[in-house]
PDB file of N, CA and C in Angstrom:
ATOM      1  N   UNK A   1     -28.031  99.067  81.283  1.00  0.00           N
ATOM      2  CA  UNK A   1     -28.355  99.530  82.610  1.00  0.00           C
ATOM      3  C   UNK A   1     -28.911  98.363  83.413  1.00  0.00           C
ATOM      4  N   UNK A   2     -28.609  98.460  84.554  1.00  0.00           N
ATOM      5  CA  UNK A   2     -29.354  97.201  85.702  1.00  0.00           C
ATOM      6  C   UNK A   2     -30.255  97.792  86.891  1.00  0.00           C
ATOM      7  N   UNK A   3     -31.191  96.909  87.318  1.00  0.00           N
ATOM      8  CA  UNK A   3     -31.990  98.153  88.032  1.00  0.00           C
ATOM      9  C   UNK A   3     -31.975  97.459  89.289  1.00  0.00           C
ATOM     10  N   UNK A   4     -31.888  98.238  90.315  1.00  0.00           N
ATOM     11  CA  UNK A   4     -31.067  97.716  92.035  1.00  0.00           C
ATOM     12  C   UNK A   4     -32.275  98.347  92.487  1.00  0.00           C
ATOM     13  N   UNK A   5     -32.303  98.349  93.697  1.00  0.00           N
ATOM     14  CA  UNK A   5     -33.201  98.348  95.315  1.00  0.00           C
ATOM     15  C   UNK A   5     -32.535  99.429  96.132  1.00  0.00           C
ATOM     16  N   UNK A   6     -33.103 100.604  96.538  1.00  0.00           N
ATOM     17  CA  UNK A   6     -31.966 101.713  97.336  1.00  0.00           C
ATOM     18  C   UNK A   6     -33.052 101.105  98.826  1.00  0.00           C
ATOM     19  N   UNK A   7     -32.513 101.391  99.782  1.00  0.00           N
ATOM     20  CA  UNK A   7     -32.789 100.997 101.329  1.00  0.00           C
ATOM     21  C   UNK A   7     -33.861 101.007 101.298  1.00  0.00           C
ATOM     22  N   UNK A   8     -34.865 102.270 100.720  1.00  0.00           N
ATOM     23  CA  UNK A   8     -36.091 102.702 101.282  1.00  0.00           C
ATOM     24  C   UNK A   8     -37.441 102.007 100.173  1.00  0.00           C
ATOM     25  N   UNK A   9     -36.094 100.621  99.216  1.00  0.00           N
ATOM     26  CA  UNK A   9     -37.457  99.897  98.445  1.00  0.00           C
ATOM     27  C   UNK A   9     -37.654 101.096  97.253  1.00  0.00           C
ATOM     28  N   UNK A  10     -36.567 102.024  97.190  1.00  0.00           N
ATOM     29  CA  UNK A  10     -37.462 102.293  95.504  1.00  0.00           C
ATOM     30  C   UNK A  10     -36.275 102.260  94.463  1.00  0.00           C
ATOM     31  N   UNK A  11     -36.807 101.945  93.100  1.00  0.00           N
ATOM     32  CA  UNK A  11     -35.810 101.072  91.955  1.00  0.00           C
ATOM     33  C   UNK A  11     -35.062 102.223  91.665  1.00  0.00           C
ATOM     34  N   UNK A  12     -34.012 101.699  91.084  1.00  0.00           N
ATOM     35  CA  UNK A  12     -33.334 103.001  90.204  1.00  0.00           C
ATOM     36  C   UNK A  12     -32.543 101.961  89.279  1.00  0.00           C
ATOM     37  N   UNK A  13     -32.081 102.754  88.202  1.00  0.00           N
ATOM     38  CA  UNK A  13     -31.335 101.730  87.106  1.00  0.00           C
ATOM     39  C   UNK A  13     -30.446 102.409  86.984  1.00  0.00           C
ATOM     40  N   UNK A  14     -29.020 101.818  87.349  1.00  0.00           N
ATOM     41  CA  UNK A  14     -27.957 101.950  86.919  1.00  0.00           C
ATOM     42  C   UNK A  14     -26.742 101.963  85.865  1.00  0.00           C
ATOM     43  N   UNK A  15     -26.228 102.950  85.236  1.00  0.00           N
ATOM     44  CA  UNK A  15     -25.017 102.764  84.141  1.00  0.00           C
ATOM     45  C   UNK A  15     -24.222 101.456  84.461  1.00  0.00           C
ATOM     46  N   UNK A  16     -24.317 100.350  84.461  1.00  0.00           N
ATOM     47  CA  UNK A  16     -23.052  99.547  84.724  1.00  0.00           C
ATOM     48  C   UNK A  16     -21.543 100.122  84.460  1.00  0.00           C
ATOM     49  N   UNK A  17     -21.694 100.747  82.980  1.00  0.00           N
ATOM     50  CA  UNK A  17     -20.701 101.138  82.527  1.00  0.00           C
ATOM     51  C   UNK A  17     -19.659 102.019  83.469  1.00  0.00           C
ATOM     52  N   UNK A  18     -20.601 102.675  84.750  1.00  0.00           N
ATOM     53  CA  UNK A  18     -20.184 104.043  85.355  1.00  0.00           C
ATOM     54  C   UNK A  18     -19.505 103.092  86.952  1.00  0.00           C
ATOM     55  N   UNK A  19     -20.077 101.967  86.969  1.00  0.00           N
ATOM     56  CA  UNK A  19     -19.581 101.334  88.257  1.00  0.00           C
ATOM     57  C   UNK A  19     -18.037 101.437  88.743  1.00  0.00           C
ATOM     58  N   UNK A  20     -17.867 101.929  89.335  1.00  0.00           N
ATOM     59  CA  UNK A  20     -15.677 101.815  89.815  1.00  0.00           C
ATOM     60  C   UNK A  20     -15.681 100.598  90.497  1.00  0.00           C
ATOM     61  N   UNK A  21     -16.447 100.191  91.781  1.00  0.00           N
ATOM     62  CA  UNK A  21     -16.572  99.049  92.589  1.00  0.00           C
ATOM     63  C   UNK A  21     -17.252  98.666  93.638  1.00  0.00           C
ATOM     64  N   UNK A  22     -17.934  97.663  94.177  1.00  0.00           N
ATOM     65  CA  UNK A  22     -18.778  97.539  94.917  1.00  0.00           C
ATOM     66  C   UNK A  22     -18.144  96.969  95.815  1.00  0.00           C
ATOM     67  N   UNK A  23     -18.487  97.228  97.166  1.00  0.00           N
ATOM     68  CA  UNK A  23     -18.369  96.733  98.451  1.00  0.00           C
ATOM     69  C   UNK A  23     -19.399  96.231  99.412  1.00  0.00           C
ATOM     70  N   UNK A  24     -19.298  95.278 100.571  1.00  0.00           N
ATOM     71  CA  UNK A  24     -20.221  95.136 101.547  1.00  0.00           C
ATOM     72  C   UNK A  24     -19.570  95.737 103.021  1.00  0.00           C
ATOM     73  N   UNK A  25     -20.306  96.656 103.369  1.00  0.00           N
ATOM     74  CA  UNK A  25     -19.757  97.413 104.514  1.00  0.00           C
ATOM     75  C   UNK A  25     -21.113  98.206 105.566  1.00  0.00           C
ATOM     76  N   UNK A  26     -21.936  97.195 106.161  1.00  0.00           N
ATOM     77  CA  UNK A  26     -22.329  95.704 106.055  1.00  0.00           C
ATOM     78  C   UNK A  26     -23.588  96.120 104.756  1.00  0.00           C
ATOM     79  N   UNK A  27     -23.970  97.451 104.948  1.00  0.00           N
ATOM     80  CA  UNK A  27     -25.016  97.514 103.380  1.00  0.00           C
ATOM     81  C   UNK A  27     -23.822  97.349 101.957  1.00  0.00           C
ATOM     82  N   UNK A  28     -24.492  97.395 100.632  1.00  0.00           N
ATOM     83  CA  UNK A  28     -23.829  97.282  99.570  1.00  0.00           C
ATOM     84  C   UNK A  28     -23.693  98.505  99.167  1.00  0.00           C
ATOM     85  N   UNK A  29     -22.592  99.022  98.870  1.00  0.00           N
ATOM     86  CA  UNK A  29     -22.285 100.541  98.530  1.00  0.00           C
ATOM     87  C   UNK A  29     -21.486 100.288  96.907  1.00  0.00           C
ATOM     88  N   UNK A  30     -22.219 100.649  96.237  1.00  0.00           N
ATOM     89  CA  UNK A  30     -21.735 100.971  94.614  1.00  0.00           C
ATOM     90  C   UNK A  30     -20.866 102.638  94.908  1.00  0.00           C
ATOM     91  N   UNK A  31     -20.036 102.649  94.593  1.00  0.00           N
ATOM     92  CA  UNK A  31     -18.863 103.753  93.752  1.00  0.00           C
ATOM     93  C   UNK A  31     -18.802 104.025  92.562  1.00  0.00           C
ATOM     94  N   UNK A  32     -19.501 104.775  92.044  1.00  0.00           N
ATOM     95  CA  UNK A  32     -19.090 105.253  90.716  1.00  0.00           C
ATOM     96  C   UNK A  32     -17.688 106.010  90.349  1.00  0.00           C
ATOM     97  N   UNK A  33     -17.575 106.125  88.914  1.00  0.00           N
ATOM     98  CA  UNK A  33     -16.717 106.696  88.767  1.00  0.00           C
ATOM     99  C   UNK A  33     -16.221 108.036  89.089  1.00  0.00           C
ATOM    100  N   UNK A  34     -17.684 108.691  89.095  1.00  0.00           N
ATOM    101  CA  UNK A  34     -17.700 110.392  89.352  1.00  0.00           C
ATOM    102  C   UNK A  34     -17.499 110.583  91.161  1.00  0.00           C
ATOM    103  N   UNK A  35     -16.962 109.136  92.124  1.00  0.00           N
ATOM    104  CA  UNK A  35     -17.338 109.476  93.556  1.00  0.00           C
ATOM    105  C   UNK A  35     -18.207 109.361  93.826  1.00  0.00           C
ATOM    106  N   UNK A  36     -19.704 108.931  93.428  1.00  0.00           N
ATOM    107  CA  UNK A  36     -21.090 108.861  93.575  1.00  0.00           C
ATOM    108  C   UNK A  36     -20.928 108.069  94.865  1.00  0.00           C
ATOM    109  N   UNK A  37     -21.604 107.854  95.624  1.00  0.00           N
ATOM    110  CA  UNK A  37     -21.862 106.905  96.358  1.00  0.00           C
ATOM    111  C   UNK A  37     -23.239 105.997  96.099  1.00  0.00           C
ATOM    112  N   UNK A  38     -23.969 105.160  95.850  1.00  0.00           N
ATOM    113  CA  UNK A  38     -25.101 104.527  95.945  1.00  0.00           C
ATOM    114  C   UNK A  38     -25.000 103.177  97.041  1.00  0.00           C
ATOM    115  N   UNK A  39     -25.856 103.367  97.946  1.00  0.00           N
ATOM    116  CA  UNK A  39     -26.372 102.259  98.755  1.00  0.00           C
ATOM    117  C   UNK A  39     -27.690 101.613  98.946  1.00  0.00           C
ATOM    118  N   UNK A  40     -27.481 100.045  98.430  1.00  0.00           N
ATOM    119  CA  UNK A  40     -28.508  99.187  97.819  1.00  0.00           C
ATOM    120  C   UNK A  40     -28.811  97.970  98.739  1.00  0.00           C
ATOM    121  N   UNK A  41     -29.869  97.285  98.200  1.00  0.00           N
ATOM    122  CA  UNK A  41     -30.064  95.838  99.071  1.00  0.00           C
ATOM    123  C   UNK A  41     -29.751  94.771  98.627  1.00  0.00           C
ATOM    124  N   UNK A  42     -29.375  95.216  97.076  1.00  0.00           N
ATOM    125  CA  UNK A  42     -28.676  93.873  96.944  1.00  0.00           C
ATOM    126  C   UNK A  42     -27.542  93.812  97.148  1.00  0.00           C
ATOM    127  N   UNK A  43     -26.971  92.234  97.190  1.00  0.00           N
ATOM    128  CA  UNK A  43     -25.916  91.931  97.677  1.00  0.00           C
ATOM    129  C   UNK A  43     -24.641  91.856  96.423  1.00  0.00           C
ATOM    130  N   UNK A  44     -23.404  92.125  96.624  1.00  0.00           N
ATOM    131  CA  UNK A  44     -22.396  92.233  96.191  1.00  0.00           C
ATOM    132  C   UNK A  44     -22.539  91.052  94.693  1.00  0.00           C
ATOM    133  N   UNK A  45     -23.370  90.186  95.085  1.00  0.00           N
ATOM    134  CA  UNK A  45     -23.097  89.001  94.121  1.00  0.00           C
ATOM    135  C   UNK A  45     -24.080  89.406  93.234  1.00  0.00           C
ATOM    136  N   UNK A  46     -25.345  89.693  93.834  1.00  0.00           N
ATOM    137  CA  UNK A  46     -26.486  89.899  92.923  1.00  0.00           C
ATOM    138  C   UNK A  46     -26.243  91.064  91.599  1.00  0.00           C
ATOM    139  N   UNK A  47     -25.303  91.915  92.185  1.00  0.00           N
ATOM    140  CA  UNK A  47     -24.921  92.991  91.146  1.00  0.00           C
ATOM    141  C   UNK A  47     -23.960  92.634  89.960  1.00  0.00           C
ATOM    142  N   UNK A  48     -22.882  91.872  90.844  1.00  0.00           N
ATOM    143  CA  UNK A  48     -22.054  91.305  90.073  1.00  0.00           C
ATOM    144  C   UNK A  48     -22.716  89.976  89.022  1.00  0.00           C
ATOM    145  N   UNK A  49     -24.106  89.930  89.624  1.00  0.00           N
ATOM    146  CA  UNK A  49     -24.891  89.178  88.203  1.00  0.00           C
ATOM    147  C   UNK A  49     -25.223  89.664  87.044  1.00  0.00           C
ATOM    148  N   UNK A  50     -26.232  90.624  87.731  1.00  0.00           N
ATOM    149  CA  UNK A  50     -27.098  91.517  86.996  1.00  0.00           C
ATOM    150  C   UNK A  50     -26.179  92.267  85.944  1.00  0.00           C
ATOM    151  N   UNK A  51     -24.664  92.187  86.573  1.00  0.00           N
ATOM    152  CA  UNK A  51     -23.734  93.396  85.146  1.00  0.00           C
ATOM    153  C   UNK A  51     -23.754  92.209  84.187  1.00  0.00           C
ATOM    154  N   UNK A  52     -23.142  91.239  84.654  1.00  0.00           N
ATOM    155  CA  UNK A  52     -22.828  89.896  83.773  1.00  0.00           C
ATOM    156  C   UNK A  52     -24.121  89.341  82.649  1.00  0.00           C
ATOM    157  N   UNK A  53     -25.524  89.712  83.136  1.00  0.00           N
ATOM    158  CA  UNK A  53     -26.722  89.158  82.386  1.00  0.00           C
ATOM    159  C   UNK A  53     -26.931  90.569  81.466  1.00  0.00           C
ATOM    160  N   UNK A  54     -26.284  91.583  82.204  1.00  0.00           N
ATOM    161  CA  UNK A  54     -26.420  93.025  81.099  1.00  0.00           C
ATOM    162  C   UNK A  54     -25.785  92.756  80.019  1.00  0.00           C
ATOM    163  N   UNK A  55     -24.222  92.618  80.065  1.00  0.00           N
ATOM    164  CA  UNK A  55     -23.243  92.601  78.979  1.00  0.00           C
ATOM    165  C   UNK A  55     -23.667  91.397  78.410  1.00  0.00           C
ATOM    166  N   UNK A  56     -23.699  90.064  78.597  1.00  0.00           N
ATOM    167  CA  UNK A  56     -24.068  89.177  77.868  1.00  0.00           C
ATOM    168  C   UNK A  56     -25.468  89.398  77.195  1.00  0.00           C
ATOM    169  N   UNK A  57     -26.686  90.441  77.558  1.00  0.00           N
ATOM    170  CA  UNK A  57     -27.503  90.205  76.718  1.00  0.00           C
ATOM    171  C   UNK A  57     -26.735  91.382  75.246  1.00  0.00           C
ATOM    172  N   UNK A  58     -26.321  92.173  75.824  1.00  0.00           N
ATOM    173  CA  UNK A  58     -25.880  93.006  74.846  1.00  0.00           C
ATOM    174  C   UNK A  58     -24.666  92.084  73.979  1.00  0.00           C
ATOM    175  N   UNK A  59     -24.183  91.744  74.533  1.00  0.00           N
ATOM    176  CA  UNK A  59     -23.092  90.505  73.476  1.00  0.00           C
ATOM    177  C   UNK A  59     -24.010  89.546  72.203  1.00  0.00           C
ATOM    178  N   UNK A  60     -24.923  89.049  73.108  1.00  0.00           N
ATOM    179  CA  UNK A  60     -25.819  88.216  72.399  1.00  0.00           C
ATOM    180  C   UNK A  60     -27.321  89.048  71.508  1.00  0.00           C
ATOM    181  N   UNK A  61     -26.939  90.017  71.585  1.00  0.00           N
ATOM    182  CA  UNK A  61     -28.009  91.376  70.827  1.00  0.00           C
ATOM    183  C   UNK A  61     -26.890  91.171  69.217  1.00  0.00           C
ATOM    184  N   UNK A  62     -25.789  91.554  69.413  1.00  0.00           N
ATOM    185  CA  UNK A  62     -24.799  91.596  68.239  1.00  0.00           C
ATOM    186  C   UNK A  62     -25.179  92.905  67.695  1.00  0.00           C
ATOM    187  N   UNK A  63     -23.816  93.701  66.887  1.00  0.00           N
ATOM    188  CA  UNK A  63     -24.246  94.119  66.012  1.00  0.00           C
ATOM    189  C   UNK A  63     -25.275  94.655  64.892  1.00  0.00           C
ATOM    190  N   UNK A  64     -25.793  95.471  64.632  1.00  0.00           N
ATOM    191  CA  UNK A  64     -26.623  95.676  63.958  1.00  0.00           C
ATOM    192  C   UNK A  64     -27.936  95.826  64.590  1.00  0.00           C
ATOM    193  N   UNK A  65     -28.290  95.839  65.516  1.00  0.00           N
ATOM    194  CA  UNK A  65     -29.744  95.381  66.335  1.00  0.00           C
ATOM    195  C   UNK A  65     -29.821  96.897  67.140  1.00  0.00           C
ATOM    196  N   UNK A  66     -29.006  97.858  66.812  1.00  0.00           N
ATOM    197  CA  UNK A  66     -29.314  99.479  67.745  1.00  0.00           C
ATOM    198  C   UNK A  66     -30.081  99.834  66.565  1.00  0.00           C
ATOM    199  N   UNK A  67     -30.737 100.849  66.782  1.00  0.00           N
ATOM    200  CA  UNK A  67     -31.290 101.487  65.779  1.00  0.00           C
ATOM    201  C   UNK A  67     -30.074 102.303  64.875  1.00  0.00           C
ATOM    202  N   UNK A  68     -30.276 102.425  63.395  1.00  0.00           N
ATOM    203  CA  UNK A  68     -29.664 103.148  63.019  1.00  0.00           C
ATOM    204  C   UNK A  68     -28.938 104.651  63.151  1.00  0.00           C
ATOM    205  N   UNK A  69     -29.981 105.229  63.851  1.00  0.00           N
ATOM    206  CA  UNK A  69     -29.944 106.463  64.135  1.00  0.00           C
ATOM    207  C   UNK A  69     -28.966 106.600  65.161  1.00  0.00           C
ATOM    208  N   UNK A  70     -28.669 105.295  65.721  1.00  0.00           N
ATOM    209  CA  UNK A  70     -28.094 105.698  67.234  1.00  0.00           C
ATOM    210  C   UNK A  70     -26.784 104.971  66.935  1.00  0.00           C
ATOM    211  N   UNK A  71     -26.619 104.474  65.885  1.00  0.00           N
ATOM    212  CA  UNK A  71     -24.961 103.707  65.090  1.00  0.00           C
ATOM    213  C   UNK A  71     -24.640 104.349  64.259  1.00  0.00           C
ATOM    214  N   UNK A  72     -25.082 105.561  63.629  1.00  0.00           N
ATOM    215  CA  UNK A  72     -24.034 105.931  62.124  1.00  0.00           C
ATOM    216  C   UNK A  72     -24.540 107.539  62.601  1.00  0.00           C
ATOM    217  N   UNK A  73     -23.378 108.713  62.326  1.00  0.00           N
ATOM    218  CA  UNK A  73     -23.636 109.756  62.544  1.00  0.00           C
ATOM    219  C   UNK A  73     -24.272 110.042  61.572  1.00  0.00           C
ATOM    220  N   UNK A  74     -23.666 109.598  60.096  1.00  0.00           N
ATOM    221  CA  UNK A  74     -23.795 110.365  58.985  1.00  0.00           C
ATOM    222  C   UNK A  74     -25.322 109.246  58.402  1.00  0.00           C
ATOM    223  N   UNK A  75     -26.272 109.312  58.309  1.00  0.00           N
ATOM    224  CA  UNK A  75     -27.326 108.409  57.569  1.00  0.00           C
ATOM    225  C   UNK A  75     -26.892 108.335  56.185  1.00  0.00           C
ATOM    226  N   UNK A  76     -26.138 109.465  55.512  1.00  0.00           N
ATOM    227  CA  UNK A  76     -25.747 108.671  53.990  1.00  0.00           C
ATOM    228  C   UNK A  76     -24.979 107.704  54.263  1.00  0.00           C
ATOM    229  N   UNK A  77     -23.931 107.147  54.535  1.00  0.00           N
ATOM    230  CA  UNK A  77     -23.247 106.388  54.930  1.00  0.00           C
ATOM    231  C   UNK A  77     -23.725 105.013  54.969  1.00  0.00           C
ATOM    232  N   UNK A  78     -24.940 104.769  55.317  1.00  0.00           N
ATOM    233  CA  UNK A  78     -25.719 103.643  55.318  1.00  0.00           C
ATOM    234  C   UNK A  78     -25.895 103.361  54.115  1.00  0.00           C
ATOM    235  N   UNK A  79     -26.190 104.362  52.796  1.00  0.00           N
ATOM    236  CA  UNK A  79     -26.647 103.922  51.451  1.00  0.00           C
ATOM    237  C   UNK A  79     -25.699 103.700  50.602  1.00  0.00           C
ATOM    238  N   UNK A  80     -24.130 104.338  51.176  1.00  0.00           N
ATOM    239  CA  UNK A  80     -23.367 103.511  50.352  1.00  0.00           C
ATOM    240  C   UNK A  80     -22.758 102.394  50.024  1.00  0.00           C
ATOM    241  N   UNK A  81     -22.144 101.784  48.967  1.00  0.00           N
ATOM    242  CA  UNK A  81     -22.100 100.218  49.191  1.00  0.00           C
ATOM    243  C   UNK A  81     -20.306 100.480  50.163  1.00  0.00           C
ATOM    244  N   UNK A  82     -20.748  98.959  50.400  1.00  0.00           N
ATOM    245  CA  UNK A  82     -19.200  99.479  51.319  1.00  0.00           C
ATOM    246  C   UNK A  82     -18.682  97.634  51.048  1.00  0.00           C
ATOM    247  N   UNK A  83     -16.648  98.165  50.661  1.00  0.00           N
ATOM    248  CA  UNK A  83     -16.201  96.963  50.391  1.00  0.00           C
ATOM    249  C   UNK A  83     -15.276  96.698  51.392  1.00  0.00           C
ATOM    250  N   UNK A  84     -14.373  95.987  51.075  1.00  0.00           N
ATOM    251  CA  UNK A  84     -12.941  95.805  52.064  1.00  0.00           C
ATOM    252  C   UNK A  84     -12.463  96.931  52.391  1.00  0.00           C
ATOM    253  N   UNK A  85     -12.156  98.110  51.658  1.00  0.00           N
ATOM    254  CA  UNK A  85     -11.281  99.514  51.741  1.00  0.00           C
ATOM    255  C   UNK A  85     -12.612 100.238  52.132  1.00  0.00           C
ATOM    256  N   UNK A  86     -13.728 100.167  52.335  1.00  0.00           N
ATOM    257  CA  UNK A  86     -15.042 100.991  53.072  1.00  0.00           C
ATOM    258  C   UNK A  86     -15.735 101.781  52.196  1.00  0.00           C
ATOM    259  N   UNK A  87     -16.691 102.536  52.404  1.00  0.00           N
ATOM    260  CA  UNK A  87     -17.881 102.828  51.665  1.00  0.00           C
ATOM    261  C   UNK A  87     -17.446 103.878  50.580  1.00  0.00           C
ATOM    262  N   UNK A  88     -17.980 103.362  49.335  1.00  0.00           N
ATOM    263  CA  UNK A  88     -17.490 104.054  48.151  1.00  0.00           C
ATOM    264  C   UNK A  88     -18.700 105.239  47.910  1.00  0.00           C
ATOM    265  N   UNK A  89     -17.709 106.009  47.764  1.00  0.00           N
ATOM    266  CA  UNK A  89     -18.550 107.474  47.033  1.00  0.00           C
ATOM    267  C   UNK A  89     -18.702 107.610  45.344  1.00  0.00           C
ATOM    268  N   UNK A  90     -19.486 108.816  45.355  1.00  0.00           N
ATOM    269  CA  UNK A  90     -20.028 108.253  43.713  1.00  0.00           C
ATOM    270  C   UNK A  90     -20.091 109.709  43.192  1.00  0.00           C
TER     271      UNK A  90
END
């Protein structure tokens, strides 16, 4: 999530994931996917940062670094050993 400026100065944090596309018309208007409209103070570039410093921190997080709970449905799954052909049952 990235957290933007709405007109009236108060934060909100955004899904990047949910963004369709941003425009300058002359404020910055985010489009979501659902038709949302959001209008912000930052500028077209600043957003197009803030996604870029999102995904790269999550790139550079890697693997393994969510909590478990929130990566494996099944928690046994974690205790089994797991090879090339995947986690062996016993």
């Amino acid at each position: 999530m990235i957290q933007l400026t709405r007109l009236n100065n108060a934060r909100l944090a955004v899904n990047c994931d949910l963004i369709k596309y941003v425009e300058e018309a002359p404020d910055t208007v985010l489009t979501l996917l659902n038709g949302e409209k959001l209008v912000v103070r930052e500028t077209t570039e600043q957003v197009i940062e803030r996604v870029r410093d999102f995904r790269r921190s999550v790139l550079i997080a890697g693997p393994g670094t969510a909590s478990p709970s929130l990566t494996r449905a099944n928690p046994a799954v974690d205790e089994a050993p797991v090879t090339q052909e995947g986690p062996q049952r016993g």
